[in-house]
Protein backbone atom coordinates (compact mmCIF):
# COMPACT_ATOMS: atom_id res chain seq x y z
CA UNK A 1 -35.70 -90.25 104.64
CA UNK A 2 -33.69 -91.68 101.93
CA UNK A 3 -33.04 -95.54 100.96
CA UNK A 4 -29.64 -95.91 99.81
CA UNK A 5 -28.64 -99.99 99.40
CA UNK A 6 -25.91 -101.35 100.58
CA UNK A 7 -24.16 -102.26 97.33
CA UNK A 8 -24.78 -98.71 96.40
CA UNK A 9 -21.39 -96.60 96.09
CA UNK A 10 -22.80 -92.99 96.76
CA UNK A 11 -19.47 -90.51 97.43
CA UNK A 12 -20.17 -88.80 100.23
CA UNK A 13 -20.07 -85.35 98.56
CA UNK A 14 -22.73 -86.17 96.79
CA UNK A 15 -26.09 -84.70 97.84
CA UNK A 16 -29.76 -86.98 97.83
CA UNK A 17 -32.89 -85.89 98.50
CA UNK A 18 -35.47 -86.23 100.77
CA UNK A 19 -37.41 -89.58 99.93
CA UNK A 20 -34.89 -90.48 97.10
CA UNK A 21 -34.18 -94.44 96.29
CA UNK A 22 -30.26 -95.72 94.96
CA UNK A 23 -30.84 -99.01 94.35
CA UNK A 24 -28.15 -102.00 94.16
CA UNK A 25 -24.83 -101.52 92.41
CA UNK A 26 -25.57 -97.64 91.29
CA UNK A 27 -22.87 -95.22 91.56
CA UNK A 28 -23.30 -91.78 92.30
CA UNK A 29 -20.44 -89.56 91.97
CA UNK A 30 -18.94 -87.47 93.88
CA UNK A 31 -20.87 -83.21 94.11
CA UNK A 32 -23.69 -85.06 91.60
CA UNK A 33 -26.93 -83.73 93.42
CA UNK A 34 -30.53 -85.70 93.70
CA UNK A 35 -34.06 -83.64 94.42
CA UNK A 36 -36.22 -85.22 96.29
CA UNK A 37 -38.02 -88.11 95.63
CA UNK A 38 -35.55 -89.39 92.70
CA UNK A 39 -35.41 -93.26 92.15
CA UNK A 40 -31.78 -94.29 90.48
CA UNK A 41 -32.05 -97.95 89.20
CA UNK A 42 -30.10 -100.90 89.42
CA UNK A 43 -26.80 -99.94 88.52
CA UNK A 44 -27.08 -96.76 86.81
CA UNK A 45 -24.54 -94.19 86.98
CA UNK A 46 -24.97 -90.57 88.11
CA UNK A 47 -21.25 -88.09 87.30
CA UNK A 48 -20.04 -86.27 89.35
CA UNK A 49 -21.78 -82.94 89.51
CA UNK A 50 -24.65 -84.24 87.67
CA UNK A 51 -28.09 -82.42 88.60
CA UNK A 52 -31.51 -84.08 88.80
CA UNK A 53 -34.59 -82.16 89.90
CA UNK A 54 -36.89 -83.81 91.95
CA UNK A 55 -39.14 -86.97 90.99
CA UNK A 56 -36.66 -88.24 88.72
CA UNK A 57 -36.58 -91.72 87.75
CA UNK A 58 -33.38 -93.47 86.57
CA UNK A 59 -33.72 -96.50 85.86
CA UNK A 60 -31.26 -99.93 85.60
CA UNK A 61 -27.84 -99.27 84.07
CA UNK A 62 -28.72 -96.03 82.61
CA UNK A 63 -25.23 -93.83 82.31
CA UNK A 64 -26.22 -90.00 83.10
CA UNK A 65 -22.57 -87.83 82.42
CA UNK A 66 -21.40 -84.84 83.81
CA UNK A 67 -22.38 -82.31 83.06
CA UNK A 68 -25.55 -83.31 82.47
CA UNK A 69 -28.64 -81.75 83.90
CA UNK A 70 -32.52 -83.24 84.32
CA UNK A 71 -35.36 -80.94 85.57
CA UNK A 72 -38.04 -81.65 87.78
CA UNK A 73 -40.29 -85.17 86.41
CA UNK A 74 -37.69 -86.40 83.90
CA UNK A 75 -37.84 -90.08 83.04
CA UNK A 76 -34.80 -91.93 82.41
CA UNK A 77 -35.41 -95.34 80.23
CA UNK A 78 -33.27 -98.56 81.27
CA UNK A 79 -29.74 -98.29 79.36
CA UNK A 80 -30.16 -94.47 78.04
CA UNK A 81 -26.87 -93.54 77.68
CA UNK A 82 -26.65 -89.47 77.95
CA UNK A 83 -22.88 -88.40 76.12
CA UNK A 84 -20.51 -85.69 77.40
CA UNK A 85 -17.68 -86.22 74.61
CA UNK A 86 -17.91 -84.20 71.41
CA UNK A 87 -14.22 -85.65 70.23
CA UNK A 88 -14.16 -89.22 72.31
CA UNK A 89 -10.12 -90.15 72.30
CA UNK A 90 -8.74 -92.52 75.02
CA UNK A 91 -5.23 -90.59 74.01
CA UNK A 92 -3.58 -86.85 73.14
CA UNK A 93 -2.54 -86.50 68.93
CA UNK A 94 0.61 -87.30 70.57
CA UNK A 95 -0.18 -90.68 72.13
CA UNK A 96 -0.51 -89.82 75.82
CA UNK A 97 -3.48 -91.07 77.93
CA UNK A 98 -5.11 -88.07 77.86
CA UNK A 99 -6.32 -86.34 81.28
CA UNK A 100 -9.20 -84.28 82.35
CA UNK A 101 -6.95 -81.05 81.33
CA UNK A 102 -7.21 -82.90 78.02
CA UNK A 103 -10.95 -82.61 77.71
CA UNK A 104 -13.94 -80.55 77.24
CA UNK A 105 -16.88 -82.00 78.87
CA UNK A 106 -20.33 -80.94 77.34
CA UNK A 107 -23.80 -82.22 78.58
CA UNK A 108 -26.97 -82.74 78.06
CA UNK A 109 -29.82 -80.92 79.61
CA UNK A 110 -33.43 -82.19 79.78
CA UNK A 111 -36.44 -79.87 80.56
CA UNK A 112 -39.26 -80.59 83.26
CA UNK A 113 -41.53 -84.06 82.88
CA UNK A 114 -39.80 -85.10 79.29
CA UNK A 115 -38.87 -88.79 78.85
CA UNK A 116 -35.80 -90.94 77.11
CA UNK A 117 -37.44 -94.13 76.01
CA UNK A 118 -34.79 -97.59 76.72
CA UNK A 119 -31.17 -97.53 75.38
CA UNK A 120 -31.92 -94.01 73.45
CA UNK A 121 -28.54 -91.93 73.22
CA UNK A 122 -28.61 -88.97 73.70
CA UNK A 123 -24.98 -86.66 71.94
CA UNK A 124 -24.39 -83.99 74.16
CA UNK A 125 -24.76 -80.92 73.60
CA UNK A 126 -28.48 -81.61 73.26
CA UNK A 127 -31.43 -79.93 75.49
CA UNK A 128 -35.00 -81.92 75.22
CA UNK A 129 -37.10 -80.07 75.37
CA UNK A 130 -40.35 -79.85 78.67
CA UNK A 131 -42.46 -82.65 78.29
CA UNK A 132 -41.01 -84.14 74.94
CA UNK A 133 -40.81 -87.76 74.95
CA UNK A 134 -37.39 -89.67 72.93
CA UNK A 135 -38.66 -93.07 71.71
CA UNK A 136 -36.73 -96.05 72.68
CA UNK A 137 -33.50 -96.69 70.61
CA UNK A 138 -33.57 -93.18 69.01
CA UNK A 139 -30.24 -90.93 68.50
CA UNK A 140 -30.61 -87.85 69.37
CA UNK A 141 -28.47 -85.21 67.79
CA UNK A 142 -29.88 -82.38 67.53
CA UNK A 143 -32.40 -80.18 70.21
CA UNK A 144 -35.65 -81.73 70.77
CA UNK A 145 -38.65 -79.35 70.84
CA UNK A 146 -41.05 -78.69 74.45
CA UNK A 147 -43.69 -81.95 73.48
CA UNK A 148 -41.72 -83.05 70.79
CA UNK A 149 -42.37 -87.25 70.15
CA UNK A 150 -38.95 -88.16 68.27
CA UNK A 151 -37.55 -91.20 67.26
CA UNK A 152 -35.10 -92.52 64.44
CA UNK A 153 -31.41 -92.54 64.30
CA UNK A 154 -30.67 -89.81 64.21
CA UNK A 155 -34.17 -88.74 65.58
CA UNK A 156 -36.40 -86.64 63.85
CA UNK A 157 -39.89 -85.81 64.95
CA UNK A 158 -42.67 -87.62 64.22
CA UNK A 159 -45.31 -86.26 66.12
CA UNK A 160 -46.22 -84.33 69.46
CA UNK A 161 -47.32 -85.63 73.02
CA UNK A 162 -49.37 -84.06 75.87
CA UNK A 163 -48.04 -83.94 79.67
CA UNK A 164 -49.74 -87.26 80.22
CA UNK A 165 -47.19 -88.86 77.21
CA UNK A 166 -49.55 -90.46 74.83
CA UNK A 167 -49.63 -89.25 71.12
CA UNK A 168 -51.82 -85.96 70.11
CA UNK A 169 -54.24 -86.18 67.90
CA UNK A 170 -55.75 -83.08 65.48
CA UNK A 171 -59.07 -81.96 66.45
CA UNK A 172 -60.54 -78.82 64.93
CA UNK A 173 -57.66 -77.14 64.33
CA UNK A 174 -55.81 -78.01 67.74
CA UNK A 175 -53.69 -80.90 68.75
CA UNK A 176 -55.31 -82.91 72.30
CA UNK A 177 -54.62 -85.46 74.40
CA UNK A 178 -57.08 -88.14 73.57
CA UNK A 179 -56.79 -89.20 77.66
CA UNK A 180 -56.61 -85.65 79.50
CA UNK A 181 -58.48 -83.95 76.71
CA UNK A 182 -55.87 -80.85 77.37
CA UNK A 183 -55.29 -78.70 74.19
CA UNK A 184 -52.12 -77.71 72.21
CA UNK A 185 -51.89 -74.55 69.33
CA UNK A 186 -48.89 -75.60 66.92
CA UNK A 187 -47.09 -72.53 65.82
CA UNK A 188 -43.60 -72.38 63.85
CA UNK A 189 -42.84 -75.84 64.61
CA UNK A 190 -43.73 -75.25 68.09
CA UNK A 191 -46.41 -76.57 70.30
CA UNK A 192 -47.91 -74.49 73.49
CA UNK A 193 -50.50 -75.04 75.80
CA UNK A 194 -54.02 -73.53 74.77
């Protein structure tokens, strides 16, 4: 069963999971589509046709734009802000308010169990990559790679995290979690799972 609260404003052609949690004053727009288990914070916003996975977490005020799309386990800092405008104008060349004929939505898409630290932006079109982890207040304009620790404006990598999100460290010749003790091969600028 889901807990929606009443100061919630969740269209009712929008779909929530099993188990999922819309907390006061979030909006959730209308075909926008929550797996189970989700948590949506104080007054985030989901767009419409949004897609989380389930066991997402939201949290307060974050703004999450269509088209945007979060996989299974993604974390969602307070006040992330994920972009759908490449060419943001209120109006047309010609000075009209301009209309959703007028504009070319693009999102951003983030792989299973990564995290978006607080008030990070993320430009669509960007895909973060599984597991990678955006540190707070970062930019990020460009594709962020499957473990991928990036921060900066604009964001640039500056290391590589496990699944359990704290920093790798180099240990004969492989990158490990110094909590799980699970082991990473870096290849190409690429990290996998040993």
């Amino acid at each position: 069963m889901s807990i929606i609260a009443d100061s919630a404003d969740v269209d009712a052609r929008a779909h929530i999971g099993a188990g999922s949690k819309v907390w006061h004053l979030a909006q959730i727009r209308e075909a926008a589509s929550l797996g189970e288990n989700c948590v949506i914070g104080r007054g985030a916003y989901i767009g419409p046709g949004v897609v989380l996975g389930e066991n997402c977490k939201v949290q307060n005020y974050a703004l999450v734009y269509e088209p945007a799309v979060l996989e299974a386990g993604v974390f969602i800092g307070p006040a992330v802000v994920l972009t759908n405008d490449v060419f943001p104008r209120a109006v047309t060349p010609e000075g009209g308010l301009k209309t959703e004929d007028d504009w070319d939505k693009v999102g951003v898409t983030i792989r299973q169990g990564a995290a978006v630290g607080a008030r990070a932006v993320c430009i669509a079109p960007v895909t973060i990559g599984a597991w990678a982890m955006v540190a707070a207040g970062a930019v990020v304009t460009k594709d962020v790679p499957d473990f991928a620790l990036v921060a900066g404006v604009p964001a640039r990598r500056i290391g590589w995290v496990g699944r359990a999100g704290r920093p790798l460290v180099q240990e004969d010749g492989q990158w490990v979690c110094p909590g799980t003790r699970d082991a990473y091969i870096e290849r190409d600028g690429a990290l996998r799972e040993v």
